[in-house]
Protein backbone atom coordinates (compact mmCIF):
# COMPACT_ATOMS: atom_id res chain seq x y z
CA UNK A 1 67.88 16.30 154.38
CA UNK A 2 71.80 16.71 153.73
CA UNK A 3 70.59 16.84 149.50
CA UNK A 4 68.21 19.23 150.56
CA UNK A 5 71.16 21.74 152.62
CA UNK A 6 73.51 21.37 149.62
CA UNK A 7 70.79 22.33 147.02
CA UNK A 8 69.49 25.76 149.31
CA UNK A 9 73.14 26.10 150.27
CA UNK A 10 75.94 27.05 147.42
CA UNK A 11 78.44 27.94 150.04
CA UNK A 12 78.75 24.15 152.04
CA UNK A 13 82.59 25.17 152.97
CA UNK A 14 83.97 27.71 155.28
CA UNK A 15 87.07 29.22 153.86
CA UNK A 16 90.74 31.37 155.33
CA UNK A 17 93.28 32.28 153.20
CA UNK A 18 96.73 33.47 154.18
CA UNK A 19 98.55 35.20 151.94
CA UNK A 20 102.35 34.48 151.93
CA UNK A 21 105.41 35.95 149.88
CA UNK A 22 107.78 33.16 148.80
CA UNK A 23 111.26 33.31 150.10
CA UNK A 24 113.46 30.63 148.64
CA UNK A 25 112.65 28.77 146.00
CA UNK A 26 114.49 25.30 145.69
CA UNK A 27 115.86 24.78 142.33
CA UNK A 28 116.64 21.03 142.21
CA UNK A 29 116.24 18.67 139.09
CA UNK A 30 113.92 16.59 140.88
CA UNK A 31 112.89 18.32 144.30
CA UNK A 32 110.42 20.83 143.87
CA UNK A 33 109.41 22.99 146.72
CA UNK A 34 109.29 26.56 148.26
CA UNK A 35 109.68 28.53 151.47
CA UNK A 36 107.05 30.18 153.03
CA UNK A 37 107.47 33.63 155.11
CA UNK A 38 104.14 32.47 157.15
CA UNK A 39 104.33 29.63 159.90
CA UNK A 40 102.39 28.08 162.83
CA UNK A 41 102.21 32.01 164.16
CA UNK A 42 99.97 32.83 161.19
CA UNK A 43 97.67 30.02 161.56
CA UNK A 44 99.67 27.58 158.94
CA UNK A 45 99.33 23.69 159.34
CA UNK A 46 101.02 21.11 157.85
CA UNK A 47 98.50 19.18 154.82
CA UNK A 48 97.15 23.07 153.74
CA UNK A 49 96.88 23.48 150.41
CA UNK A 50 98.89 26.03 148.72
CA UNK A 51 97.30 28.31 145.43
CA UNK A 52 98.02 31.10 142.76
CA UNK A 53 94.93 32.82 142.02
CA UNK A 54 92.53 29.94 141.63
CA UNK A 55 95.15 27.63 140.77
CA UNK A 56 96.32 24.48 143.00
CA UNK A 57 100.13 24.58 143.30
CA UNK A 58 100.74 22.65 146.31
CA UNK A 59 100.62 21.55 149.76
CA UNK A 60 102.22 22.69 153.34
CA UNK A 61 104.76 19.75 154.06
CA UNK A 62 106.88 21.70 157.01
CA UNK A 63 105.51 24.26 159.61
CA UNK A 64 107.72 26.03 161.96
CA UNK A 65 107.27 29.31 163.64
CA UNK A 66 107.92 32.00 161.17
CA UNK A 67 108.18 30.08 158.11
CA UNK A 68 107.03 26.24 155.93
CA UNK A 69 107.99 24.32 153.17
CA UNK A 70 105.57 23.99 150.67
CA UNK A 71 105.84 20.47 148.90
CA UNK A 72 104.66 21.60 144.44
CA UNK A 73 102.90 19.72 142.61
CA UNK A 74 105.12 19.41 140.02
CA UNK A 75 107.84 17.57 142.48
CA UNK A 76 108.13 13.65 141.56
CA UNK A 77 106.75 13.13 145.00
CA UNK A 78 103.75 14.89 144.71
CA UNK A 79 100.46 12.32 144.10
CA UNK A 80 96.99 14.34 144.17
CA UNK A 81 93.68 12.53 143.53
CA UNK A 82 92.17 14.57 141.08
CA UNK A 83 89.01 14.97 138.47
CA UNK A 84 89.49 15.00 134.82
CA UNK A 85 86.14 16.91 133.31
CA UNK A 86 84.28 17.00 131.46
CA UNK A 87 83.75 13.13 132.10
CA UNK A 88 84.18 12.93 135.66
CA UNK A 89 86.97 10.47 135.59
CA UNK A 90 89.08 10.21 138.75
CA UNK A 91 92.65 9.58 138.49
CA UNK A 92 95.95 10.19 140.90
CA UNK A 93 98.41 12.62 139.33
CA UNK A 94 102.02 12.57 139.44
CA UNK A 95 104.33 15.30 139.83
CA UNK A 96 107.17 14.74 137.40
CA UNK A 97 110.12 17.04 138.63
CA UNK A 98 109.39 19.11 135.18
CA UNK A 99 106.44 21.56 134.01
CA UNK A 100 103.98 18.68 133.41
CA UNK A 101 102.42 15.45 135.22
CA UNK A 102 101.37 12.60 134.40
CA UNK A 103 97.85 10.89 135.07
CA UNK A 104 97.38 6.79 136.56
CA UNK A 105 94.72 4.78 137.58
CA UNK A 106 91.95 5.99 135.50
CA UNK A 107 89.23 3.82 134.91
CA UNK A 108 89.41 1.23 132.05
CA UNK A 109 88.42 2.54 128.48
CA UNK A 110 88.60 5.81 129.54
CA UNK A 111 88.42 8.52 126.74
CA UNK A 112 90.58 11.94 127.11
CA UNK A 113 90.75 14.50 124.59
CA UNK A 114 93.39 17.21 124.83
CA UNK A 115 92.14 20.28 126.60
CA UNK A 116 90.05 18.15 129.25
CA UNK A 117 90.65 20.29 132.60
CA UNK A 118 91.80 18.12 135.41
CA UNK A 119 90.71 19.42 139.09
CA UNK A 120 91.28 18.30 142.71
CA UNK A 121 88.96 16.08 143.62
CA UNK A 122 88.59 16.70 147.57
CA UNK A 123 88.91 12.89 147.95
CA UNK A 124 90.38 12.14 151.57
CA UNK A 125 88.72 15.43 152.49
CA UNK A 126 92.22 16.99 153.18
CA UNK A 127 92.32 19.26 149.59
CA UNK A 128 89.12 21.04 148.75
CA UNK A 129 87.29 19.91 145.25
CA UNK A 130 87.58 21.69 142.45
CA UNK A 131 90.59 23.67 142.44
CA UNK A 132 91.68 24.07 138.55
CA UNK A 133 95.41 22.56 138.58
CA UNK A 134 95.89 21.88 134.64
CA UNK A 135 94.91 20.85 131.16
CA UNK A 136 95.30 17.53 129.46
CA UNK A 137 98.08 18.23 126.64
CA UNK A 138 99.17 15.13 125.24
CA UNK A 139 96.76 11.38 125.20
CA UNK A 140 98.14 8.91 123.02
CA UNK A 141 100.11 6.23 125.15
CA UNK A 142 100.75 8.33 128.68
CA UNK A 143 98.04 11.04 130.26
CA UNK A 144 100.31 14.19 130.01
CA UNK A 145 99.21 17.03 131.92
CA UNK A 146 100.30 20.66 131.52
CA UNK A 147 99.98 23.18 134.46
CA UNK A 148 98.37 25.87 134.90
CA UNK A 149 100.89 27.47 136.45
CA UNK A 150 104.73 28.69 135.65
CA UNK A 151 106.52 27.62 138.87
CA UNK A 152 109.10 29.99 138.16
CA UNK A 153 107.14 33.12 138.64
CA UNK A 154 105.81 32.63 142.35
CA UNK A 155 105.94 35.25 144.62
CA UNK A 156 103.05 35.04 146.70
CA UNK A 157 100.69 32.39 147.23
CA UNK A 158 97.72 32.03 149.26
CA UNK A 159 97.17 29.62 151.89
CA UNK A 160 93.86 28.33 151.97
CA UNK A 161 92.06 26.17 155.09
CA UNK A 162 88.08 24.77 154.15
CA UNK A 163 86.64 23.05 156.52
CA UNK A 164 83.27 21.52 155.06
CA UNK A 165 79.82 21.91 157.31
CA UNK A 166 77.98 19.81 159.33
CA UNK A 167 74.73 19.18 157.23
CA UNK A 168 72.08 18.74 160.02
């Protein structure tokens, strides 16, 4: 029955996004984050993730009032599970507190071949799956991972809240 509902159904997730203008922008060697102009008044919870376009950027770490911290993926703090297609693999990625990340625990001989697009996986149901966040650039001893996005250039995000239906 719940195959069934997830065949007839394409759209299994109910979806709000808030769009925010970014106010401050941290600029730290090593902490990477952001201020949003959009807080608890707006509907904003800490955990929501944070995107560009289609693109994952990060995730609501701080929620007062009128305004939150949003924790980027790119800070050396940041650990996503994601999914590197085409092969399924899963993996955790690691911000780096620079324009790339770096993939760890994939499975054992795993094969990745530069351009391989790494998504969030939705694993512990708190991110949605399949948000784009980067391309594999570099394979030969670490995973390197290059964004999609220029962290420098954000202005205004969205804010995006799923939550995933009951399949009865």
């Amino acid at each position: 029955m719940k195959l069934k509902k997830i065949i007839d159904d394409t759209n299994i997730y109910n979806y709000e996004t808030i769009t925010s203008k970014v106010l401050v922008d941290k600029e730290s060697p090593f902490l990477k984050s952001v201020i949003l102009n959009k807080g608890f008044k707006s509907g904003l919870k800490k955990g929501m993730p944070v995107l560009k376009g289609p693109y994952f950027v990060g995730r609501i770490t701080e929620v007062n009032y009128l305004s939150s911290r949003v924790l980027l993926i790119s800070d050396l703090n940041s650990k996503i599970p994601v999914l590197v297609e085409p092969n399924g693999y899963q993996a955790i990625m690691s911000g780096t507190g620079d324009e790339f990340a770096l993939l760890d625990f994939l499975p054992k001989n795993h094969q990745l071949d530069v351009g391989n697009i790494v998504y969030t996986s939705g694993t512990g149901g708190l991110l949605k799956p399949g948000i784009p966040i980067g391309k594999i650039y570099k394979n030969e001893k670490q995973n390197i991972l290059n964004f999609f996005i220029d962290f420098t250039q954000l202005r205004y995000v969205k804010v995006s809240s799923y939550i995933e239906e009951e399949n009865k």
